[in-house]
N, C-alpha and C. Protein backbone atom coordinates (compact mmCIF):
# COMPACT_ATOMS: atom_id res chain seq x y z
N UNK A 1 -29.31 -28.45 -17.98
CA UNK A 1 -30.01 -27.18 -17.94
C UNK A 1 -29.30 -26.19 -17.02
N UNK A 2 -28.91 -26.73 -15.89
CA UNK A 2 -27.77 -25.86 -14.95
C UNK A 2 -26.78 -25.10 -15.81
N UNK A 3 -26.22 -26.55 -15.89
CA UNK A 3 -25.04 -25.46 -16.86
C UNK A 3 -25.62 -24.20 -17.74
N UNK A 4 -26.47 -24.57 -18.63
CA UNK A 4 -26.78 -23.53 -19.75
C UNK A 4 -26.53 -22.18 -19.05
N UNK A 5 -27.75 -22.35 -17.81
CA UNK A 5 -28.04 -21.26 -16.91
C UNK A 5 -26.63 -20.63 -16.78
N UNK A 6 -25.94 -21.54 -15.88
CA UNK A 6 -24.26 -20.79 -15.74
C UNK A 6 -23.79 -20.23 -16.77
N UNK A 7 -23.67 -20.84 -18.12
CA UNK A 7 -22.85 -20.21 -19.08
C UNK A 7 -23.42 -18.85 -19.44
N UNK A 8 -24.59 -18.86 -19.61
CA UNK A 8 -25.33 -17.78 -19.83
C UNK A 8 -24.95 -16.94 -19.16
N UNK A 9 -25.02 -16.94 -17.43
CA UNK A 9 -25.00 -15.89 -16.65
C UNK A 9 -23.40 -15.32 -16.57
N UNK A 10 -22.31 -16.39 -16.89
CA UNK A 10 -21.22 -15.68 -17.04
C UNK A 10 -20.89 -14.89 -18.05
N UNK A 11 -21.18 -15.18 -19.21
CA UNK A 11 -21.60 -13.97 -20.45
C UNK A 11 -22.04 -12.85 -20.28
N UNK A 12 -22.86 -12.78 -20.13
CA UNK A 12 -23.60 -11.79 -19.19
C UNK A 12 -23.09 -10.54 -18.84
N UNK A 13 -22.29 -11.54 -17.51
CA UNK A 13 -21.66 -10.52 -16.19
C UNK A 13 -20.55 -10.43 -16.58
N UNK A 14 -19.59 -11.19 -17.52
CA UNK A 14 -18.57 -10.72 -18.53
C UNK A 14 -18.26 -9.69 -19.04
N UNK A 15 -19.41 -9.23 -19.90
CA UNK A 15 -19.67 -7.67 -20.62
C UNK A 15 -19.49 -6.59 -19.59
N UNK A 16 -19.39 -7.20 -18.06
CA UNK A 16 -19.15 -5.56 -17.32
C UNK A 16 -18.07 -5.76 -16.63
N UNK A 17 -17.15 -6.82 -16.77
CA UNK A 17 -15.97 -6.60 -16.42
C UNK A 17 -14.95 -6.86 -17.91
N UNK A 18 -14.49 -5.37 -18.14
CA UNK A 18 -13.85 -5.40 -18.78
C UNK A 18 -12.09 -4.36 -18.66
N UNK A 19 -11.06 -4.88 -18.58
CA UNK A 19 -10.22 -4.47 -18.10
C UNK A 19 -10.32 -2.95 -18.73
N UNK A 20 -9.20 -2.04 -17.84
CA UNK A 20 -9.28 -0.61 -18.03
C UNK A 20 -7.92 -0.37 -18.17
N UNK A 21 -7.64 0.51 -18.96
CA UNK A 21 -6.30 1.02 -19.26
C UNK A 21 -5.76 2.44 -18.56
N UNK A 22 -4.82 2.63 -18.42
CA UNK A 22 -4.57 3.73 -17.67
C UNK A 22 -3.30 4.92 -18.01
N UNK A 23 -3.60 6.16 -18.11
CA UNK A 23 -3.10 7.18 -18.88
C UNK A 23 -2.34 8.10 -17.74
N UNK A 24 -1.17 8.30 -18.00
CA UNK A 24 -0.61 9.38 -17.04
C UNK A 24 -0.03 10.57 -17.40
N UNK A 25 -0.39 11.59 -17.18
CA UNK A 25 -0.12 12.98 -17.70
C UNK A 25 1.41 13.44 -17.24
N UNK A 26 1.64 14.41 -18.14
CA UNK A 26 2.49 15.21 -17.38
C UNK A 26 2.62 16.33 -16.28
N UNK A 27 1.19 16.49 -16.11
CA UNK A 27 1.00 16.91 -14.70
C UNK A 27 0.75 15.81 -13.81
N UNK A 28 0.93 14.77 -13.76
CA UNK A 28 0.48 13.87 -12.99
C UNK A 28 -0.92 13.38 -12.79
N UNK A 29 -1.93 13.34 -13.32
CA UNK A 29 -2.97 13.00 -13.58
C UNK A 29 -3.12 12.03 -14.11
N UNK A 30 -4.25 11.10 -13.73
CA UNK A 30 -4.29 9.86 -13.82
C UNK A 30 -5.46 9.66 -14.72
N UNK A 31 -5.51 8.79 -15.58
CA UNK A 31 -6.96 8.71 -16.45
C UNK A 31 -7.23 7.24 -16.56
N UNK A 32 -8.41 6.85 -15.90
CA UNK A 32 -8.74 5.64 -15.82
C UNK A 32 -9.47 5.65 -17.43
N UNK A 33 -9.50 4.70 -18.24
CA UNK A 33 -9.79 4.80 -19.36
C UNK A 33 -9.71 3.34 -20.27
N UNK A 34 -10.98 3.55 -21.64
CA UNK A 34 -10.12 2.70 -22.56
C UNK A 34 -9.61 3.25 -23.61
N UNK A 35 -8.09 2.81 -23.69
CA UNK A 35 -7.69 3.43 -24.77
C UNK A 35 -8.05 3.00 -26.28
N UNK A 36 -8.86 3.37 -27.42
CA UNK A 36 -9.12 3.13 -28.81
C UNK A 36 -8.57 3.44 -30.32
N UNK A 37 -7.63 4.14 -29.73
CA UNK A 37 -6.16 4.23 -30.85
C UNK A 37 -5.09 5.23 -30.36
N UNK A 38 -4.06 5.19 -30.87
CA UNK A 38 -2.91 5.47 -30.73
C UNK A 38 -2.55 6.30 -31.83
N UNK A 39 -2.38 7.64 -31.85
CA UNK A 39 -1.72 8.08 -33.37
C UNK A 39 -0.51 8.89 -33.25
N UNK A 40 0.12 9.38 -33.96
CA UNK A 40 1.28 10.27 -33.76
C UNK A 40 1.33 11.50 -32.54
N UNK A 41 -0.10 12.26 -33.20
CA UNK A 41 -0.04 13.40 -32.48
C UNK A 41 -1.30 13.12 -30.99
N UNK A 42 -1.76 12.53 -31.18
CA UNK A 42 -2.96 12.18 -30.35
C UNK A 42 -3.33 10.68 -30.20
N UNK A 43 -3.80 10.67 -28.63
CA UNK A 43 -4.26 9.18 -27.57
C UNK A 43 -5.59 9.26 -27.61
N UNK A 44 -6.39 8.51 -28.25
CA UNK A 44 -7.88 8.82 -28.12
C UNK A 44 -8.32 7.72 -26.99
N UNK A 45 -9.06 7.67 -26.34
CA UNK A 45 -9.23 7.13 -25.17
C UNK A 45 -11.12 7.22 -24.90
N UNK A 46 -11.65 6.06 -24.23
CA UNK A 46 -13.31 6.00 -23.74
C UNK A 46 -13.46 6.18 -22.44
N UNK A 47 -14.31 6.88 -21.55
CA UNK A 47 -14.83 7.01 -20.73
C UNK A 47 -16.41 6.83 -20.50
N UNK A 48 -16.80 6.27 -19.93
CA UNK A 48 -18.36 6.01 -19.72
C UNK A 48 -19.02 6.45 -21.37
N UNK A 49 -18.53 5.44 -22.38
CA UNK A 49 -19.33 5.85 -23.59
C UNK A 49 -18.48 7.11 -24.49
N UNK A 50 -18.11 7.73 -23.57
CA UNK A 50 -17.61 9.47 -24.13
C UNK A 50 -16.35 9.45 -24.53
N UNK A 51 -16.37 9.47 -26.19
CA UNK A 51 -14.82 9.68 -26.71
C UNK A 51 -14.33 10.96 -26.66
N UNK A 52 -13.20 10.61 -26.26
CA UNK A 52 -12.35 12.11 -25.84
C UNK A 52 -10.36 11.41 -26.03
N UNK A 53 -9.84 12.35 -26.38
CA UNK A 53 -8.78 12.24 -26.80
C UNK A 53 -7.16 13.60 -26.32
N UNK A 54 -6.37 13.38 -26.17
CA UNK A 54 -5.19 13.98 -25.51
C UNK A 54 -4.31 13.80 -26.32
N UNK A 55 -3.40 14.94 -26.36
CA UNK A 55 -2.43 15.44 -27.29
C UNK A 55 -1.20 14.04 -26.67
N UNK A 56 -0.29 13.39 -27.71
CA UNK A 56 0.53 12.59 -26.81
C UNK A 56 1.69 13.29 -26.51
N UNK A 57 2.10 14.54 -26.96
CA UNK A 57 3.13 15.68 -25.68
C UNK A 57 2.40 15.48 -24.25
N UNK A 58 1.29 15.12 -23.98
CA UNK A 58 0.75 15.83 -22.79
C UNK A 58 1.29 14.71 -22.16
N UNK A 59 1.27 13.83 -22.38
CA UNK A 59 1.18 12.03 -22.05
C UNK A 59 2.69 11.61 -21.44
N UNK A 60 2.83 11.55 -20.15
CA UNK A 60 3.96 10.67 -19.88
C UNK A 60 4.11 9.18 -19.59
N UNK A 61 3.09 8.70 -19.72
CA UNK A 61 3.13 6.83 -19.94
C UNK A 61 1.61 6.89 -19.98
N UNK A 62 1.59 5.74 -20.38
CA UNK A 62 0.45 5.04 -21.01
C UNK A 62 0.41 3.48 -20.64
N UNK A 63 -0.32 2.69 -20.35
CA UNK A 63 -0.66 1.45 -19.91
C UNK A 63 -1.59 0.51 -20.32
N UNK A 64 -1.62 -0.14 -21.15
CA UNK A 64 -2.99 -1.55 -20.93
C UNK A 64 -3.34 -2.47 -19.99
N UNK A 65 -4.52 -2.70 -19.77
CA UNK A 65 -5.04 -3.81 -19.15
C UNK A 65 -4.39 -3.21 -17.48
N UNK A 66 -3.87 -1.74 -17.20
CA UNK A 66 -3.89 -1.75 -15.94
C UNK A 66 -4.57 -2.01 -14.58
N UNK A 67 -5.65 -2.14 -14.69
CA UNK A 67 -6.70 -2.29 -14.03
C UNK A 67 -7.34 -3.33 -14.46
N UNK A 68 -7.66 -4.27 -13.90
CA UNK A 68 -8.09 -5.45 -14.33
C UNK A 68 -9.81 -5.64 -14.56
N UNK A 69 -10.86 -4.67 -13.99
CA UNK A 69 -11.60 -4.44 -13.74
C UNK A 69 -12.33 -3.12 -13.83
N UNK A 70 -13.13 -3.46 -14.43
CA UNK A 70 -13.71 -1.21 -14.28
C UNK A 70 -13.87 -1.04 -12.79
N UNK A 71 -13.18 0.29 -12.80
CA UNK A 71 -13.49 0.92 -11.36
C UNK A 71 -14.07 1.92 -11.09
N UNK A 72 -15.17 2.31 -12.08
CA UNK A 72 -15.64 3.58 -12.10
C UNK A 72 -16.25 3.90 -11.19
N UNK A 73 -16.60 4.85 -10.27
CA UNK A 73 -17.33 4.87 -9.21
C UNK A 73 -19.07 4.47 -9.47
N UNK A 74 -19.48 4.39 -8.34
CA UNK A 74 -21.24 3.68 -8.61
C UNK A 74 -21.70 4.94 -7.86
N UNK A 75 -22.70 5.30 -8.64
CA UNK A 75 -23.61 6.93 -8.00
C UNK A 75 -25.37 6.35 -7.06
């Protein structure tokens, strides 16, 4: 019955660690993010739920799994 409990609770607490990808502009700006496709002209990318997307001229590297962990701030 322990165990169950454990497996359960790591499932769980699984769903909120999920690695974050990371976007770097050509102004130097940093975008903590997940990225959700890749296309010619455009990086579409998630933030707290909110799809939003960047031209890839704007884009000087791009990264997966940079962040191993969400780091979004806590309010």
């Amino acid at each position: 019955m322990k165990q169950l409990i454990v497996c359960v609770l790591i499932l769980l607490l699984s769903e909120n660690i999920k690695a974050q990808d990371l976007i770097l502009t050509n102004n130097g700006d940093s975008i903590n993010c997940k990225i959700t496709k890749i296309q010619t002209q455009n990086i579409h990318y998630r933030i707290d739920d909110k799809n939003n997307h960047i031209a890839s001229t704007a884009i000087k590297k791009y990264t997966f799994n940079f962040y191993p962990v969400t780091t979004t701030p806590v309010s």
